[in-house]
N, C-alpha and C. Protein backbone atom coordinates (compact mmCIF):
# COMPACT_ATOMS: atom_id res chain seq x y z
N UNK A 1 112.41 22.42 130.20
CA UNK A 1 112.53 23.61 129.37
C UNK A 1 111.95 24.82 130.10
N UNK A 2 112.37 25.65 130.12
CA UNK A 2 111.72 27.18 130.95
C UNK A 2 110.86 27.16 129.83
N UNK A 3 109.86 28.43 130.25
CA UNK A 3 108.51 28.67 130.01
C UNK A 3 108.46 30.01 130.21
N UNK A 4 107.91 30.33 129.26
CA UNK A 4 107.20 31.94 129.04
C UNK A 4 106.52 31.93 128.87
N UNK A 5 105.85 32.67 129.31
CA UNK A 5 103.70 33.31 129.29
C UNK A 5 104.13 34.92 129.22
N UNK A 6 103.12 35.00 128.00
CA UNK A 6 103.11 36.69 127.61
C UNK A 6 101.62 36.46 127.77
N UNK A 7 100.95 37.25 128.68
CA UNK A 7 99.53 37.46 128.39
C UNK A 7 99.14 39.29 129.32
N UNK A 8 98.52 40.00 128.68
CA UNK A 8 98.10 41.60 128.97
C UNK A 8 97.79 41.05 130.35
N UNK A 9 97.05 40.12 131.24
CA UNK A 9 96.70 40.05 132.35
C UNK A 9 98.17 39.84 133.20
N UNK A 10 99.11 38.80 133.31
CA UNK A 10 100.04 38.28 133.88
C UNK A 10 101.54 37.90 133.38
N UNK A 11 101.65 38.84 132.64
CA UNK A 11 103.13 38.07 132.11
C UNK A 11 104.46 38.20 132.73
N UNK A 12 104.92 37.00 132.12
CA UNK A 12 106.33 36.85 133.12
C UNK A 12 106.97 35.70 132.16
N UNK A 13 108.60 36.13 132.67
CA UNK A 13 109.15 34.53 132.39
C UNK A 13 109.35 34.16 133.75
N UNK A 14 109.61 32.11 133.26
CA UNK A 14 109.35 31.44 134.53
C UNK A 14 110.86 30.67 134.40
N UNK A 15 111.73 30.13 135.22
CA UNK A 15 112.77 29.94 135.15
C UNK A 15 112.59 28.35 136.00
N UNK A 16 113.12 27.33 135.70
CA UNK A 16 112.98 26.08 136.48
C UNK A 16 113.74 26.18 137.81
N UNK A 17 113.88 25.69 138.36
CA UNK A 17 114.88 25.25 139.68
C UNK A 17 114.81 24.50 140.28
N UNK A 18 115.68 23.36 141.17
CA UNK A 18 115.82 22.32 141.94
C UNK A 18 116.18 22.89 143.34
N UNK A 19 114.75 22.53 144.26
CA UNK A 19 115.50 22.65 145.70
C UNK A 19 115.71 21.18 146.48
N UNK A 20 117.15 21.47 147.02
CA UNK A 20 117.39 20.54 147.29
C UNK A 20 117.01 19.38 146.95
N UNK A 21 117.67 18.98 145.87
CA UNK A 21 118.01 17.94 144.84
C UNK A 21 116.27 18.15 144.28
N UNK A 22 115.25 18.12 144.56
CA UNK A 22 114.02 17.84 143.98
C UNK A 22 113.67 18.77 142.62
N UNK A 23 112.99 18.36 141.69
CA UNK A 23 112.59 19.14 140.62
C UNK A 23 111.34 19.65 140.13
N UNK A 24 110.62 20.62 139.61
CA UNK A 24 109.65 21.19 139.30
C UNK A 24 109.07 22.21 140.09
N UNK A 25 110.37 23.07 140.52
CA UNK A 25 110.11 23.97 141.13
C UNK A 25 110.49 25.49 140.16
N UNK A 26 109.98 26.46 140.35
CA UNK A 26 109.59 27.58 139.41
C UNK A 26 110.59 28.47 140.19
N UNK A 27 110.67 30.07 139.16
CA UNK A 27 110.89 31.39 139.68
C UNK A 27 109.97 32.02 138.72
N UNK A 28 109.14 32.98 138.88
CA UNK A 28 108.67 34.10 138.08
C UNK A 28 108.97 35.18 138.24
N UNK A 29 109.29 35.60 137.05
CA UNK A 29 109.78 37.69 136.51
C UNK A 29 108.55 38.07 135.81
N UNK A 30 108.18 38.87 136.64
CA UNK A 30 107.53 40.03 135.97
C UNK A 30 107.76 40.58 134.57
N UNK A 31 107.42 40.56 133.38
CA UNK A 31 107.50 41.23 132.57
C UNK A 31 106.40 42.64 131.79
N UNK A 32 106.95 43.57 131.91
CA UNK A 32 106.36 44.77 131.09
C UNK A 32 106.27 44.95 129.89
N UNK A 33 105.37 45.35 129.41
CA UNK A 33 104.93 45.24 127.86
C UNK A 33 105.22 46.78 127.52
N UNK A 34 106.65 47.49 126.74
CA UNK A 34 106.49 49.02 126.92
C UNK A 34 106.72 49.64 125.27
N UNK A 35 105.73 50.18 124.86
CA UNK A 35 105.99 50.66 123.84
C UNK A 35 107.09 51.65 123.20
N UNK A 36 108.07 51.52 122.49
CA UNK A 36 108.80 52.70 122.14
C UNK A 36 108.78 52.45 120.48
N UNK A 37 110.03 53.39 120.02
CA UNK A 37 110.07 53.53 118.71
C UNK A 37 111.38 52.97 118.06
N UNK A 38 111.95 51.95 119.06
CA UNK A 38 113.23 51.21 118.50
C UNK A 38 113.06 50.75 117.56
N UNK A 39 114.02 51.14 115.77
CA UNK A 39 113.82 50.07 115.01
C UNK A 39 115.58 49.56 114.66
N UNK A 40 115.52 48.95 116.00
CA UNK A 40 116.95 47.74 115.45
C UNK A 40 116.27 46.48 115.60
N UNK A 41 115.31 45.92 115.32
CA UNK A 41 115.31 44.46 115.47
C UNK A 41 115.11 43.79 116.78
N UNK A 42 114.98 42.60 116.73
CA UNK A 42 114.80 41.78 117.74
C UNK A 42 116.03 41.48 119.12
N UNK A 43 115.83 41.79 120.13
CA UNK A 43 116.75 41.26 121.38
C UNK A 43 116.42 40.51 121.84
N UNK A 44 117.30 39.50 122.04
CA UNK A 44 117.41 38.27 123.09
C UNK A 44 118.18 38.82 124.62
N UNK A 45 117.37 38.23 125.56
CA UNK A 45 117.83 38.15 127.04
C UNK A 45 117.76 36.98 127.93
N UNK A 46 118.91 36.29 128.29
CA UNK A 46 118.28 35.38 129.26
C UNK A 46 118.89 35.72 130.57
N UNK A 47 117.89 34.97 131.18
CA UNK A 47 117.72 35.39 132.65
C UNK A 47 118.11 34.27 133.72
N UNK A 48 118.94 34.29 134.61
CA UNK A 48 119.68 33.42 134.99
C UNK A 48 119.04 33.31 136.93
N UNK A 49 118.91 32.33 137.56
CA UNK A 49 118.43 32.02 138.55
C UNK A 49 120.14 31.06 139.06
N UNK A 50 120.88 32.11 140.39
CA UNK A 50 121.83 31.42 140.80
C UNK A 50 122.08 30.82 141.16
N UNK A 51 122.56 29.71 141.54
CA UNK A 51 122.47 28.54 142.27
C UNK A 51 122.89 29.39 143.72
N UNK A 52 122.66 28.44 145.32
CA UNK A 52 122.74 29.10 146.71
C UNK A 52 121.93 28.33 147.32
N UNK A 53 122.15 28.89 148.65
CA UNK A 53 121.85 28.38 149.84
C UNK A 53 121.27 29.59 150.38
N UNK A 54 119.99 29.16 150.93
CA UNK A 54 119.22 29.92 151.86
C UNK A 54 118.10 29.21 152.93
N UNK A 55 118.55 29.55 153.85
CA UNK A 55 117.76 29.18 155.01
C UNK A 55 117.63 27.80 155.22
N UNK A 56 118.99 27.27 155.07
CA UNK A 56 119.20 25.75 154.86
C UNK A 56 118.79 25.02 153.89
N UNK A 57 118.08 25.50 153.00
CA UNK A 57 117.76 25.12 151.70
C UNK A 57 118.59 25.59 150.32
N UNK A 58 118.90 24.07 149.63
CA UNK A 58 119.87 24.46 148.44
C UNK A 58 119.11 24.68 147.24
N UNK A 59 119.25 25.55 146.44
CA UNK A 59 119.03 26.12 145.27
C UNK A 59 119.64 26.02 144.02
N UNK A 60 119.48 24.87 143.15
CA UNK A 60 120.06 24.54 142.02
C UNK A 60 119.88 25.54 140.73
N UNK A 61 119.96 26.49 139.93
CA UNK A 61 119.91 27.21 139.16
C UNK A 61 119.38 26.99 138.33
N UNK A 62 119.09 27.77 137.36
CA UNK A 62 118.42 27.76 135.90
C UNK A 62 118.33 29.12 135.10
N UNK A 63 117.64 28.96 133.40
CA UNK A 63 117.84 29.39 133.15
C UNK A 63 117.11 29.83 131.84
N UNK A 64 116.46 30.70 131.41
CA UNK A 64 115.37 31.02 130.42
C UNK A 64 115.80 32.27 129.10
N UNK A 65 115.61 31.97 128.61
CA UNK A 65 116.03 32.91 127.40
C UNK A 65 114.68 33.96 126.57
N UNK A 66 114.66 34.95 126.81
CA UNK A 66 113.52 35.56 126.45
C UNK A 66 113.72 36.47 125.14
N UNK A 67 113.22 36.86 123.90
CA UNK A 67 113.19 37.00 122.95
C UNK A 67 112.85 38.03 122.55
N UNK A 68 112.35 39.54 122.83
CA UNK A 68 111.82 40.78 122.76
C UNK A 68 111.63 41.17 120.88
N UNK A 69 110.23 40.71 120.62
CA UNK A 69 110.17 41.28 119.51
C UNK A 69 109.83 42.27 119.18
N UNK A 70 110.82 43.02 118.42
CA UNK A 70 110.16 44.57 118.31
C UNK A 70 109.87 44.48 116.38
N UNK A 71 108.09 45.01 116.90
CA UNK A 71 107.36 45.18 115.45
C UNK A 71 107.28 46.85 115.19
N UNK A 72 108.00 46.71 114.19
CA UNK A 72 107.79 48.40 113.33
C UNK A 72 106.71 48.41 113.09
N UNK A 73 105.93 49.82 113.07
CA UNK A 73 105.24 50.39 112.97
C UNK A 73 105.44 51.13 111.65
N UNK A 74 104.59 52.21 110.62
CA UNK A 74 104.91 53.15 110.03
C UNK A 74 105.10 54.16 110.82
N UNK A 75 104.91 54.26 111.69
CA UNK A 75 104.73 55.61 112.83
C UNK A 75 106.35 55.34 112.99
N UNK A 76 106.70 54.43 113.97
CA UNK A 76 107.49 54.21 114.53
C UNK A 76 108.48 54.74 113.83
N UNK A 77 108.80 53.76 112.22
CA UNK A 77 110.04 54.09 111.49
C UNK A 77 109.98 55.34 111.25
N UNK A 78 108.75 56.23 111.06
CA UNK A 78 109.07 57.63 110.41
C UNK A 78 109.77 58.40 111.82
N UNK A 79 109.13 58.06 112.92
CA UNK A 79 110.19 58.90 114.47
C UNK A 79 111.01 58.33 114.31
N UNK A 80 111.66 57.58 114.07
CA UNK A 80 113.37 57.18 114.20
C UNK A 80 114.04 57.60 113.07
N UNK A 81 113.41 58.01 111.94
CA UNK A 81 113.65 58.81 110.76
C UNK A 81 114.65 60.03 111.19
N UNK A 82 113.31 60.77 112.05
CA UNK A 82 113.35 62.47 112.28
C UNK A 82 114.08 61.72 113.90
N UNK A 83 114.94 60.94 114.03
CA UNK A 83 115.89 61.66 115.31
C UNK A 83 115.08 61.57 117.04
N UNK A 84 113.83 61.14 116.64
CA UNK A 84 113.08 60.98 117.76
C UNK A 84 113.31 60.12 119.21
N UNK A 85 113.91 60.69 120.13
CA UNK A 85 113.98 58.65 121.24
C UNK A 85 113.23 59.26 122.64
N UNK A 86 113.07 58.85 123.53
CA UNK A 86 112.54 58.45 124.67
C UNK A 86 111.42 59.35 124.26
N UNK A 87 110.48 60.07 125.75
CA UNK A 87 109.21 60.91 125.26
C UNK A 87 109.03 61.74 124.21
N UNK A 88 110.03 62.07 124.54
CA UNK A 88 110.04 62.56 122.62
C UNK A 88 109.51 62.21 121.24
N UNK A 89 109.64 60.82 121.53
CA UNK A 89 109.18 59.81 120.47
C UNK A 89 107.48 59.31 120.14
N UNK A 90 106.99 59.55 120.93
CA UNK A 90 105.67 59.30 121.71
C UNK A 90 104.66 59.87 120.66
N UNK A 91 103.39 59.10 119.67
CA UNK A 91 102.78 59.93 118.96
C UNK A 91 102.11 61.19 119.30
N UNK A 92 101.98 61.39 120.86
CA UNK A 92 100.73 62.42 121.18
C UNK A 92 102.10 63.45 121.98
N UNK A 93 103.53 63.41 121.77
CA UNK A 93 104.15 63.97 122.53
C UNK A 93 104.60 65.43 121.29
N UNK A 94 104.90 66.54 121.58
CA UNK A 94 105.26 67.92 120.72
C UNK A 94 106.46 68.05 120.97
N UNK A 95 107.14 68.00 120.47
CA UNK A 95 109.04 68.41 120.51
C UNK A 95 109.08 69.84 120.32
N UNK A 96 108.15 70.08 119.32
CA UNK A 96 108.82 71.44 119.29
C UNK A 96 107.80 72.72 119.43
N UNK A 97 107.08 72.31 120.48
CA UNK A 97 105.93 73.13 121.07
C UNK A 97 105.26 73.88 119.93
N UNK A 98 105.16 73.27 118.93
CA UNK A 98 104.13 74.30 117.89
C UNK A 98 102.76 73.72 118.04
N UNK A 99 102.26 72.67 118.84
CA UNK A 99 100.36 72.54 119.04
C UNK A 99 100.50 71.08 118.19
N UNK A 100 101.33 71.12 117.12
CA UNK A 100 101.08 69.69 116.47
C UNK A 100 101.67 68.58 117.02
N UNK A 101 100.72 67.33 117.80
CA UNK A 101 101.70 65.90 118.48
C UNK A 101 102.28 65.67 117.03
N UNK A 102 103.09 64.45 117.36
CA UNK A 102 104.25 63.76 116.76
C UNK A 102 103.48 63.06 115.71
N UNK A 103 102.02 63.14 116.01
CA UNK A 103 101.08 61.45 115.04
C UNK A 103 100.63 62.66 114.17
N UNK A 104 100.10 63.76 114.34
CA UNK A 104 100.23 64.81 113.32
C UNK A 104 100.95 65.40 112.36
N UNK A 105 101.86 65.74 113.05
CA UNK A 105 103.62 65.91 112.16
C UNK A 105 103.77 64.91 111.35
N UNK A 106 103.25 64.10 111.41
CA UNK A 106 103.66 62.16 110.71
C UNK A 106 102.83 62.75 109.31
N UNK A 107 101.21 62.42 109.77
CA UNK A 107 100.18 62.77 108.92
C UNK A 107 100.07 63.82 108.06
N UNK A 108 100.55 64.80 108.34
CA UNK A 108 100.52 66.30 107.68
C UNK A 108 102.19 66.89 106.68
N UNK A 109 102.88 65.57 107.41
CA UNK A 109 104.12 66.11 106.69
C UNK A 109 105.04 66.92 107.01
N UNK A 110 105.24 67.42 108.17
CA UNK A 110 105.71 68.30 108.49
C UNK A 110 106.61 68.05 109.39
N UNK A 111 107.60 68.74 110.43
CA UNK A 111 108.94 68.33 110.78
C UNK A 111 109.27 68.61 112.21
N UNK A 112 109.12 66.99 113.06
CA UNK A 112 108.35 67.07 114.63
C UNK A 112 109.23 68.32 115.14
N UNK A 113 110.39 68.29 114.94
CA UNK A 113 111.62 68.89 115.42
C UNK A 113 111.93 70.52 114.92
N UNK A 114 111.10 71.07 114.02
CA UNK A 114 110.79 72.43 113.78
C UNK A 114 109.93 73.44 113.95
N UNK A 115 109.71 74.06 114.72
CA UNK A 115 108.30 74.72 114.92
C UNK A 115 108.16 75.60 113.15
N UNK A 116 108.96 75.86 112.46
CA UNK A 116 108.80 76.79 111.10
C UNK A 116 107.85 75.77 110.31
N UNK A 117 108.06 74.42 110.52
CA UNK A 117 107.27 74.39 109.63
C UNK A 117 106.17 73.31 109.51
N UNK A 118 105.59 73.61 110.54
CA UNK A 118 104.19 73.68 110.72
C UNK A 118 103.50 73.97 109.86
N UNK A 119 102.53 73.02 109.36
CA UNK A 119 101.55 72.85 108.14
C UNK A 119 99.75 72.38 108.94
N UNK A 120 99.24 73.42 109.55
CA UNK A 120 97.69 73.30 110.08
C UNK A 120 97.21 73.33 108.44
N UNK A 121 96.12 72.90 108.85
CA UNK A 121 94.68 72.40 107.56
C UNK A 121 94.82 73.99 107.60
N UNK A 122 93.87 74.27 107.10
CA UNK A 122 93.03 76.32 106.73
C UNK A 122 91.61 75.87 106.68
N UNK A 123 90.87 76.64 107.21
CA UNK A 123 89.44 76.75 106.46
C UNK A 123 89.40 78.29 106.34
N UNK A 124 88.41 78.01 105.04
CA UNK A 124 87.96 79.60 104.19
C UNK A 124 86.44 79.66 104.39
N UNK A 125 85.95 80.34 104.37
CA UNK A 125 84.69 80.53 104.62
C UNK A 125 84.46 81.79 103.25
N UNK A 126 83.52 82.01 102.13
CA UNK A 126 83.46 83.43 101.41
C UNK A 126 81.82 83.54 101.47
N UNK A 127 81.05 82.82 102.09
CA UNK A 127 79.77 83.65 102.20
C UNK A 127 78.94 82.67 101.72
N UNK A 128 79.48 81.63 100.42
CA UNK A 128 79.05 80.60 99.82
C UNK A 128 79.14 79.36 99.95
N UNK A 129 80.72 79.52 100.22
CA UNK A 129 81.40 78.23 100.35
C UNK A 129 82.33 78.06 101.52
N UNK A 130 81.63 77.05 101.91
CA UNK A 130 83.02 76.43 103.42
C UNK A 130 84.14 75.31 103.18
N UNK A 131 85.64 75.62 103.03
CA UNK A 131 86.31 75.03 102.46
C UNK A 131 87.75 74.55 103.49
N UNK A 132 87.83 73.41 103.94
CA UNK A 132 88.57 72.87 105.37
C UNK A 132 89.76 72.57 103.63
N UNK A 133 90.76 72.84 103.88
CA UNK A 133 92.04 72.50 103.18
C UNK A 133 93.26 72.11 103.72
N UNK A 134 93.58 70.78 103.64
CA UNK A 134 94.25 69.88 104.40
C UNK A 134 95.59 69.42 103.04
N UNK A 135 97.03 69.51 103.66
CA UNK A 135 97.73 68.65 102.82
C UNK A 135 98.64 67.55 103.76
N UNK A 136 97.97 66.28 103.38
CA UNK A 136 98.28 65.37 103.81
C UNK A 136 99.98 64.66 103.83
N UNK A 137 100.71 63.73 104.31
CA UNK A 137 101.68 63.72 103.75
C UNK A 137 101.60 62.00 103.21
N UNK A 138 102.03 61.81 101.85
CA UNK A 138 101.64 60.87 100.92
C UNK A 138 101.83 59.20 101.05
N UNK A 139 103.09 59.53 101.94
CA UNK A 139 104.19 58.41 102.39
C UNK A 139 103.35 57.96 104.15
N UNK A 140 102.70 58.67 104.79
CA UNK A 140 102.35 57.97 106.22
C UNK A 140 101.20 57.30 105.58
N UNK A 141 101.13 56.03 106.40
CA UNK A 141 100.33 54.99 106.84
C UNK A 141 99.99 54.47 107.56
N UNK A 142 98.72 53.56 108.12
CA UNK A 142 98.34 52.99 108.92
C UNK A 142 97.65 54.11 109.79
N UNK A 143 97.46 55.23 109.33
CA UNK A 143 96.58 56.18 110.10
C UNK A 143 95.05 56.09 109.23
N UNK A 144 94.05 56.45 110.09
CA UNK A 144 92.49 56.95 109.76
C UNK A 144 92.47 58.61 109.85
N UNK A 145 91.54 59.22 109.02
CA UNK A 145 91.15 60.62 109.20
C UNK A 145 89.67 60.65 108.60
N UNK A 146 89.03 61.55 110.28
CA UNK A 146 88.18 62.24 109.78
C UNK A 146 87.85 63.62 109.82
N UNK A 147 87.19 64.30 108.63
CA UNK A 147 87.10 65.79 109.36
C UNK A 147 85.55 65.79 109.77
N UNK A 148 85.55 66.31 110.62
CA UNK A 148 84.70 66.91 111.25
C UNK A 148 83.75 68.12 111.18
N UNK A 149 82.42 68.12 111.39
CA UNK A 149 81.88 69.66 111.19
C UNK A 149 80.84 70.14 112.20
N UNK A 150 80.92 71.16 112.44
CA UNK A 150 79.72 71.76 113.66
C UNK A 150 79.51 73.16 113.12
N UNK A 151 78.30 73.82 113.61
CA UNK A 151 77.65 74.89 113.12
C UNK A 151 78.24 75.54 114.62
N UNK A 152 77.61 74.65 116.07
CA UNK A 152 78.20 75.45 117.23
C UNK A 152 78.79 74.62 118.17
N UNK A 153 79.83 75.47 118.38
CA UNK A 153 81.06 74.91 119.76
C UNK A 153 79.86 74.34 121.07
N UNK A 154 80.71 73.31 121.77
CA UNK A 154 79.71 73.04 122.78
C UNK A 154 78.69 71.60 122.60
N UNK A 155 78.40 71.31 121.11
CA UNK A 155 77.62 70.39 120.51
C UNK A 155 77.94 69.64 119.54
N UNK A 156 77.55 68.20 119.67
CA UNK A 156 78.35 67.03 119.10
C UNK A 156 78.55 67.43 117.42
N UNK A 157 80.06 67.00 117.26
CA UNK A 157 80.34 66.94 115.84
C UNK A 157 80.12 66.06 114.72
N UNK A 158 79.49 66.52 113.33
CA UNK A 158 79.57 65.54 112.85
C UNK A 158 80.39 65.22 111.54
N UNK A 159 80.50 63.84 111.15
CA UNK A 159 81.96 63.91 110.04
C UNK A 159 81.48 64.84 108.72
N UNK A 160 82.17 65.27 107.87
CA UNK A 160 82.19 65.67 107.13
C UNK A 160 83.01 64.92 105.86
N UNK A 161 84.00 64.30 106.64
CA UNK A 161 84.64 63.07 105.32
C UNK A 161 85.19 62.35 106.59
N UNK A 162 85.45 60.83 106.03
CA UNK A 162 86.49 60.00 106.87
C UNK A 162 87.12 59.25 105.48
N UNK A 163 88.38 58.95 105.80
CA UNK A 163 89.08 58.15 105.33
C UNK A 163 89.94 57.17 106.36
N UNK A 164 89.81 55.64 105.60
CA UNK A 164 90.74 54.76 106.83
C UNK A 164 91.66 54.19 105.44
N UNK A 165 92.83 53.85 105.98
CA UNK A 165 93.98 53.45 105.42
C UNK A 165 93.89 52.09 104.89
N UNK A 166 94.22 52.26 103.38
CA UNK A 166 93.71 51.67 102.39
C UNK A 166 92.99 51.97 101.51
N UNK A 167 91.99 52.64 101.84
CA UNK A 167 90.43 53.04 101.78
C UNK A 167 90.63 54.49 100.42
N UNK A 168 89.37 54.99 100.69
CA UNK A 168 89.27 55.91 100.13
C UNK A 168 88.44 56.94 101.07
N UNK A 169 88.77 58.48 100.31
CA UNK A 169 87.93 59.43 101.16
C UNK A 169 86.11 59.02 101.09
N UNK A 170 85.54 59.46 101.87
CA UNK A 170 84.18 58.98 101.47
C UNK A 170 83.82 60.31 102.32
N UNK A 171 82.85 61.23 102.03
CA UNK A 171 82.53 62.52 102.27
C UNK A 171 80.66 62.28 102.61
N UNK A 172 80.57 62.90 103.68
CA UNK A 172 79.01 62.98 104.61
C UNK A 172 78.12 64.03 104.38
N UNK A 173 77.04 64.07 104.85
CA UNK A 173 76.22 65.24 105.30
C UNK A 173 76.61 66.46 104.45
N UNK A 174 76.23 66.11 103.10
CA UNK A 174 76.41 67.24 102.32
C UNK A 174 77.72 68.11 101.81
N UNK A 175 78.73 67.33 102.46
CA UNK A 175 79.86 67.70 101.86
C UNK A 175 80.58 67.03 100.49
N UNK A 176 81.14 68.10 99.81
CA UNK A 176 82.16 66.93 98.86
C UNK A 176 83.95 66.82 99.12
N UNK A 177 84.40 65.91 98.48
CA UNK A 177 85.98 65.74 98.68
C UNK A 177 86.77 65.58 97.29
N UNK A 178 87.53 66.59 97.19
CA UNK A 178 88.59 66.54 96.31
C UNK A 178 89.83 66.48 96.71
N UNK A 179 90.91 65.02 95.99
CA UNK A 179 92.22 64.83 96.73
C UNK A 179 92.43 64.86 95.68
N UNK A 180 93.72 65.10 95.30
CA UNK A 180 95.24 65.25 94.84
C UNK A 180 95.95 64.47 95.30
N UNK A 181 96.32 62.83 94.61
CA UNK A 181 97.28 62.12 95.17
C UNK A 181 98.47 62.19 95.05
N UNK A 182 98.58 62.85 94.00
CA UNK A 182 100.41 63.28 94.19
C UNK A 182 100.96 64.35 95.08
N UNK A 183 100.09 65.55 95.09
CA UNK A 183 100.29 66.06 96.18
C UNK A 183 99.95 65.87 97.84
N UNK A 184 99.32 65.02 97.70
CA UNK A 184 98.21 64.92 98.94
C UNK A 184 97.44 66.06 99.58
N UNK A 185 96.90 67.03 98.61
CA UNK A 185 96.12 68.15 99.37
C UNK A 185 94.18 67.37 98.82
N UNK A 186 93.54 67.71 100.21
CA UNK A 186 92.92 67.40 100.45
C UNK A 186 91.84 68.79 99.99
N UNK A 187 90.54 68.81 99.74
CA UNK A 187 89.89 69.40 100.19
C UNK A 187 88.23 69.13 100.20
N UNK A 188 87.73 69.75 101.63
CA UNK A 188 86.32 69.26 102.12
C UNK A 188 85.79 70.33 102.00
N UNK A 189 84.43 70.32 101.07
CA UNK A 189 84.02 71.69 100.84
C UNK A 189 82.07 71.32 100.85
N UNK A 190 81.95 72.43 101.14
CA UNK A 190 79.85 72.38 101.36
C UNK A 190 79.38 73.75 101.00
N UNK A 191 78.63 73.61 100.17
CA UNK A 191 77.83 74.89 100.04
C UNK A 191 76.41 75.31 100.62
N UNK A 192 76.72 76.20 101.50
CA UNK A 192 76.34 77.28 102.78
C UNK A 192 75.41 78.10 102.40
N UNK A 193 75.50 78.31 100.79
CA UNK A 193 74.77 79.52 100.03
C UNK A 193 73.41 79.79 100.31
N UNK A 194 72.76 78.41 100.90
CA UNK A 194 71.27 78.62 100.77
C UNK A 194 71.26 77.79 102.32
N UNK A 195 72.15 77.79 103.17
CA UNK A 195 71.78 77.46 104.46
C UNK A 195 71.71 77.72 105.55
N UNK A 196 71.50 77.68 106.71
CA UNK A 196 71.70 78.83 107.89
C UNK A 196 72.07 77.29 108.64
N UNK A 197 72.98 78.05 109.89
CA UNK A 197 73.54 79.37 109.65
C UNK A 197 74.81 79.47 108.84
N UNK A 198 75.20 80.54 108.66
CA UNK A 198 75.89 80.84 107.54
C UNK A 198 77.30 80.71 107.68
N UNK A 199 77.67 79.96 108.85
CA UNK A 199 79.06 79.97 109.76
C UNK A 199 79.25 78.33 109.96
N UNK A 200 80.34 78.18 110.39
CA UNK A 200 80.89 76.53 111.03
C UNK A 200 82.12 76.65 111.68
N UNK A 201 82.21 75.40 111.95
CA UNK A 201 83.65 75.49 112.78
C UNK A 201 83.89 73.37 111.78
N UNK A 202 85.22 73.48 111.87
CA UNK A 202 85.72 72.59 111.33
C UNK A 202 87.17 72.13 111.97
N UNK A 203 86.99 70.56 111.71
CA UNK A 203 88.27 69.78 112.82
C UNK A 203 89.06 68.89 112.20
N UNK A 204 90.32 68.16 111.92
CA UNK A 204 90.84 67.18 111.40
C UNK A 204 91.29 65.83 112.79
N UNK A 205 90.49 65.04 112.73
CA UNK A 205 90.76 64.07 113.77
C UNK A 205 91.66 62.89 113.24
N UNK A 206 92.89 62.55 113.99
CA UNK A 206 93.43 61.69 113.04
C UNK A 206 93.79 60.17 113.78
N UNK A 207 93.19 58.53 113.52
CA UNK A 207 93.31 57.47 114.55
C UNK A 207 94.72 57.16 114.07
N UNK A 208 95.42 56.43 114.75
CA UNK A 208 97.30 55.52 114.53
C UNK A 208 96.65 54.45 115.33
């Protein structure tokens, strides 16, 4: 029976062959492990070792059948949704040069292939209150988010809410969180009123 080994260190299929008349002799193929965003299903390939003569030695053939399973993603199906294929497709890749990758556009709702409509978080700042306002989009999954907060650029950030998928928002260091699940607008808010300094900077980090 041919033999396949999938392993991140060495993979390959291995194909049997007979030289000259004898048996338990091998071929190995290299195989690449390459991520894309195909969602048709599973391909079969087999791989054929020709029978021949070389260097006075005969070469009886064989023959291995390899199986390519392709696992959807939520990411994945939503780029093949919106029209997405080769780099294009890529979560950290921008189609349409507006600043937001493709794993953003996913998360936020918005449309990889349009720069109009681009949906960034906002923060408000009124003297009292610091307010990061995020609308999420309701339908992506399998992503994490956290926001983030710093007083100054230059120096480590810290969360202000994280949420992981499944989960719920859970809000840090003095902030609170109000979501809207039907809409998915988010908001991370802290009151500043009695704190110095009286400024921040604020981030939406998002894991796939």
């Amino acid at each position: 029976m041919p033999e396949i080994f999938l392993s991140s260190s060495n993979p390959a299929v291995v194909v049997p062959l007979s030289v000259n008349g004898a048996v338990g002799y091998q071929i190995g193929f290299p195989i690449s492990v390459v991520r894309d965003n195909l969602i048709t299903g599973n391909k079969t390939v087999t791989i054929t070792a020709t029978p021949g003569v070389a260097t006075g030695t005969i070469f009886a053939g064989g023959s291995a059948t390899l199986t390519i399973v392709n696992v959807d993603t939520p990411f994945s199906v939503w780029a093949g949704s919106q029209s997405l294929t080769g780099i294009d497709s890529q979560p950290l890749a921008d189609p349409d040069g507006d600043g937001l990758s493709n794993v953003l556009e996913y998360a936020l709702g918005s449309q990889p292939k349009q720069w109009s409509s681009k949906n960034s978080p906002s923060l408000v700042f009124d003297g009292a209150q610091l307010n990061f306002r995020l609308t999420l989009n309701p339908s992506a999954a399998g992503l994490s988010f956290t926001v983030e907060y710093t007083t100054e650029l230059g120096v480590p950030w810290s969360a202000a809410a994280t949420f992981s998928s499944g989960g719920q928002w859970m809000a840090s260091n003095g902030f609170t969180v109000a979501q809207n699940t039907a809409t998915g607008e988010i908001d991370v808010s802290r009151d500043v009123s009695n704190a110095a300094p009286s400024h921040g900077f604020m981030r939406l980090k998002v894991g796939y």
